[in-house]
C-alpha atoms as a PDB file:
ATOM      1  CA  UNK A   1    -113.874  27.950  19.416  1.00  0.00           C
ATOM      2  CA  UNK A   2    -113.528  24.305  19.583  1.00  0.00           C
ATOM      3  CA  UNK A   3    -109.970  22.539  19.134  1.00  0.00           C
ATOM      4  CA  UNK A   4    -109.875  21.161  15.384  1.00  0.00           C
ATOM      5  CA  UNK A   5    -109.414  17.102  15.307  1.00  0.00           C
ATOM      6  CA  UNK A   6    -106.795  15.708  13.069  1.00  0.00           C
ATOM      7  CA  UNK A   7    -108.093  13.153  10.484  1.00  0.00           C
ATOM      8  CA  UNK A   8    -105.807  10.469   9.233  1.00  0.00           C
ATOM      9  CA  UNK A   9    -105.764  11.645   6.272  1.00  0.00           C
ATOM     10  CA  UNK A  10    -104.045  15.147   7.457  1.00  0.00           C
ATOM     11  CA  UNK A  11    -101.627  12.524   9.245  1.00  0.00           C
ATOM     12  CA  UNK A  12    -101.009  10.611   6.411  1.00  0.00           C
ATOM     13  CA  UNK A  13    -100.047  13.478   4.182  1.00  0.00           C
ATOM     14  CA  UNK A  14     -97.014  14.229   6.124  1.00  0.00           C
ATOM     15  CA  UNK A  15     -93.968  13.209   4.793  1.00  0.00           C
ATOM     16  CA  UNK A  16     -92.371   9.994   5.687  1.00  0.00           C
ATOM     17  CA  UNK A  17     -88.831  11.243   5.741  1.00  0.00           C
ATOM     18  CA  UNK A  18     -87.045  13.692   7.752  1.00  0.00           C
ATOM     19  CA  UNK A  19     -85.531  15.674   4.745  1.00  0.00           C
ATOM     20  CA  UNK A  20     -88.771  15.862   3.188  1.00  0.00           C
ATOM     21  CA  UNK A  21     -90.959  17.310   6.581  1.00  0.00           C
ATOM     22  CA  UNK A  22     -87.807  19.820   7.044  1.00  0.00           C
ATOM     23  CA  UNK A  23     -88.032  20.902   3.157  1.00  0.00           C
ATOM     24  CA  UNK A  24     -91.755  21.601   3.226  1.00  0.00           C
ATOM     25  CA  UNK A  25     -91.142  23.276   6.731  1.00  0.00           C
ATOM     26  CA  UNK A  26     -88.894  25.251   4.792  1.00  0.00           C
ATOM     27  CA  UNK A  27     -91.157  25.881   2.267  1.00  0.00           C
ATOM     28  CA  UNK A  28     -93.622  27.000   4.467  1.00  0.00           C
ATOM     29  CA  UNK A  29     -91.661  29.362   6.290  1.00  0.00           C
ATOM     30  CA  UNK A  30     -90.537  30.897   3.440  1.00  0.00           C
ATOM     31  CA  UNK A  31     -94.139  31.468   2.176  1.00  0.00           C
ATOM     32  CA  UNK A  32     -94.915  33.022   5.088  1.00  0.00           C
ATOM     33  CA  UNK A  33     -92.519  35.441   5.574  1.00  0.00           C
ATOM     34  CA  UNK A  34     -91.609  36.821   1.902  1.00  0.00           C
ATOM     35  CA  UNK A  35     -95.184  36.702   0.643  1.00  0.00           C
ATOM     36  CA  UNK A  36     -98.438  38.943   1.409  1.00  0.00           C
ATOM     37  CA  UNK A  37    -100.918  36.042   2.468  1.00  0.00           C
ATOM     38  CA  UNK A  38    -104.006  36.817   3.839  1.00  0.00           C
ATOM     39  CA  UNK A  39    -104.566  35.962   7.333  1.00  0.00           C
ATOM     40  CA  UNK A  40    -106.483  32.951   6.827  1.00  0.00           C
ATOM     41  CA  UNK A  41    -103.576  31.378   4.228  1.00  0.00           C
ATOM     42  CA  UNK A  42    -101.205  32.068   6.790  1.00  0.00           C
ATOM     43  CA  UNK A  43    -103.021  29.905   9.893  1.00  0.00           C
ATOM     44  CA  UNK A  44    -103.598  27.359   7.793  1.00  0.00           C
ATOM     45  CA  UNK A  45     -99.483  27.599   7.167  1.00  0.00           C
ATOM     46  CA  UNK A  46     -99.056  28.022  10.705  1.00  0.00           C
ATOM     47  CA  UNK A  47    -101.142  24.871  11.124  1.00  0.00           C
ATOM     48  CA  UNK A  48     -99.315  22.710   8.875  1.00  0.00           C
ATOM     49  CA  UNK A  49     -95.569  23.856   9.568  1.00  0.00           C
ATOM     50  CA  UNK A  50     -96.701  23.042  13.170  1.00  0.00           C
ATOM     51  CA  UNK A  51     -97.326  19.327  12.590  1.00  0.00           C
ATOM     52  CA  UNK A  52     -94.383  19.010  10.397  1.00  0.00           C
ATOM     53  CA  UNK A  53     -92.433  20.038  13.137  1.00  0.00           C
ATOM     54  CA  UNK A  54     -94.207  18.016  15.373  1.00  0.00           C
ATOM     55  CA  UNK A  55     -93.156  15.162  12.431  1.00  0.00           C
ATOM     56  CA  UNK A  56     -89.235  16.422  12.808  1.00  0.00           C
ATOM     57  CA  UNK A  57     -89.154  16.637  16.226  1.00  0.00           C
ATOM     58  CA  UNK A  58     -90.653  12.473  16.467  1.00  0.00           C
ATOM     59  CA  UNK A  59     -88.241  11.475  14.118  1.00  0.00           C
ATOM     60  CA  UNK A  60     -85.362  13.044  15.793  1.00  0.00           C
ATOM     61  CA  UNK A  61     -86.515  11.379  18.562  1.00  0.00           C
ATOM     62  CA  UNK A  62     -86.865   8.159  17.611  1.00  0.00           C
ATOM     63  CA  UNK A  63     -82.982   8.258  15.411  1.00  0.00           C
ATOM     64  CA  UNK A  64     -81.743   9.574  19.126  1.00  0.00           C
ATOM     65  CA  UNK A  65     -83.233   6.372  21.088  1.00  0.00           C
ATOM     66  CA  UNK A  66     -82.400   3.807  18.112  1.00  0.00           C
ATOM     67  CA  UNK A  67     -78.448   5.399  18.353  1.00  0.00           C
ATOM     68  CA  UNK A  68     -78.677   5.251  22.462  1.00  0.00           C
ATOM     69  CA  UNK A  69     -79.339   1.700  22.264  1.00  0.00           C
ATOM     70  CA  UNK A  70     -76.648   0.786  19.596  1.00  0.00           C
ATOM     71  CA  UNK A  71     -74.391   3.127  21.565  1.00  0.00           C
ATOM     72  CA  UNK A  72     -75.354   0.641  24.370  1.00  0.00           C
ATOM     73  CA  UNK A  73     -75.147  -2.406  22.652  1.00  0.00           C
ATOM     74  CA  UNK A  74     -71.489  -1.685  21.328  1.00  0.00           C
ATOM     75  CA  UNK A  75     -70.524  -1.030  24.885  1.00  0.00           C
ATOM     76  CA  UNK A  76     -71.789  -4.224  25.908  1.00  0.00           C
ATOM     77  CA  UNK A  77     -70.428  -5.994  23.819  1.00  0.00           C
ATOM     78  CA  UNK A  78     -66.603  -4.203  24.195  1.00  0.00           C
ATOM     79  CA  UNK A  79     -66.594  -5.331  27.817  1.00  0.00           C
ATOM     80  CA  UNK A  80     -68.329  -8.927  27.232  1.00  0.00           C
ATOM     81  CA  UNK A  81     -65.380  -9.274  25.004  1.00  0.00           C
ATOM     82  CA  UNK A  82     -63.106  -7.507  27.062  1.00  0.00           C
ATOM     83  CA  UNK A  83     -64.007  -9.969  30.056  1.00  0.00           C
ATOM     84  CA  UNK A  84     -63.910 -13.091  27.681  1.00  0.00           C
ATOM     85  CA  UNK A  85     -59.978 -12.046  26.608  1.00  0.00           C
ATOM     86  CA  UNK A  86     -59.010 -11.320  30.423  1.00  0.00           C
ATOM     87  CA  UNK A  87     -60.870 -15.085  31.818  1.00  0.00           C
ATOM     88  CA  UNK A  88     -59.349 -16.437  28.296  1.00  0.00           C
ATOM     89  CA  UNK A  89     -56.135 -15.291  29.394  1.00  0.00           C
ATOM     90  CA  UNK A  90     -55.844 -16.435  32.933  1.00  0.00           C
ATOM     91  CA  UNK A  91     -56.744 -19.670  31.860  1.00  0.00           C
ATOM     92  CA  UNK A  92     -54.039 -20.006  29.328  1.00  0.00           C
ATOM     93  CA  UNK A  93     -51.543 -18.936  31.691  1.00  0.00           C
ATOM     94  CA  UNK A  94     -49.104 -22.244  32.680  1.00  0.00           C
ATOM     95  CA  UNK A  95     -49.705 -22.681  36.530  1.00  0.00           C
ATOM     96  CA  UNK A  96     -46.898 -21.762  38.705  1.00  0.00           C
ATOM     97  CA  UNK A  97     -44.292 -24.535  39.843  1.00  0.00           C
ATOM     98  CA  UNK A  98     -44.219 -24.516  42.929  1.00  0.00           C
ATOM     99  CA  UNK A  99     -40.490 -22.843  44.525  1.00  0.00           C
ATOM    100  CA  UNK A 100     -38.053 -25.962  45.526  1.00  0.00           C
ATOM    101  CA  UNK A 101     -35.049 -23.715  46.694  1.00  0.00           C
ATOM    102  CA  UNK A 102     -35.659 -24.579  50.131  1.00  0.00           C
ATOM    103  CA  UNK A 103     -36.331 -28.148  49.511  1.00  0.00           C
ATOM    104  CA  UNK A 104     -33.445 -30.142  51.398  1.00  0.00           C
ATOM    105  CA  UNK A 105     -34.115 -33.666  49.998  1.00  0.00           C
ATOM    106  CA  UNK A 106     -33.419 -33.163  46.652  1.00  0.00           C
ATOM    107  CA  UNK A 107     -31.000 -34.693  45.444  1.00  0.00           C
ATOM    108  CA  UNK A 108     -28.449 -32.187  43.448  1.00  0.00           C
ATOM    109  CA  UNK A 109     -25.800 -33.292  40.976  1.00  0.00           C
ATOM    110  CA  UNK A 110     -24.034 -29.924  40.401  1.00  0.00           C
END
């Protein structure tokens, strides 16, 4: 038997949200295993709960990639600044004077 093709309309009835594909998962789980479906009720469950977990498992996805790259970010941006104090701070520093103790034409009062 031939694969069945998605329409865009199956894809657009998933839900948009995260919460809402996990609560219709839910929902569907439920339905199939405290009620007495008949076998082709229960593919056609099987079927859906499939693409809304398909659904979770792409928006988990995408929230782990989108935190990666802030995770990223915020590191880059703690050593950028980290590197700005330390240059910041080694030019502020007064140069050294140079060490005249063993200078012998200075002239010393006391």
């Amino acid at each position: 038997m031939p694969a069945r093709k998605k329409t865009n309309q199956e894809d657009s009835s998933l839900p948009e949200t995260f919460e809402a594909a996990l609560g219709a998962l839910e929902e569907i789980v439920e339905a199939m295993e405290h009620e007495q479906l008949p076998l082709e009720d229960l593919v056609t469950h099987y079927e859906k709960g499939s693409a809304l977990l398909n659904r979770c498992e792409s928006i988990l996805q995408s929230a782990r990639g989108r935190i990666e790259l802030i995770t990223l970010r915020n590191q880059n941006e703690i050593a950028l600044d980290t590197a700005q104090r330390k240059a910041q701070s080694e030019d502020s520093t007064p140069p050294e004077l140079p060490d005249d103790s063993d200078d012998d034409d200075d002239i010393r009062l006391f």
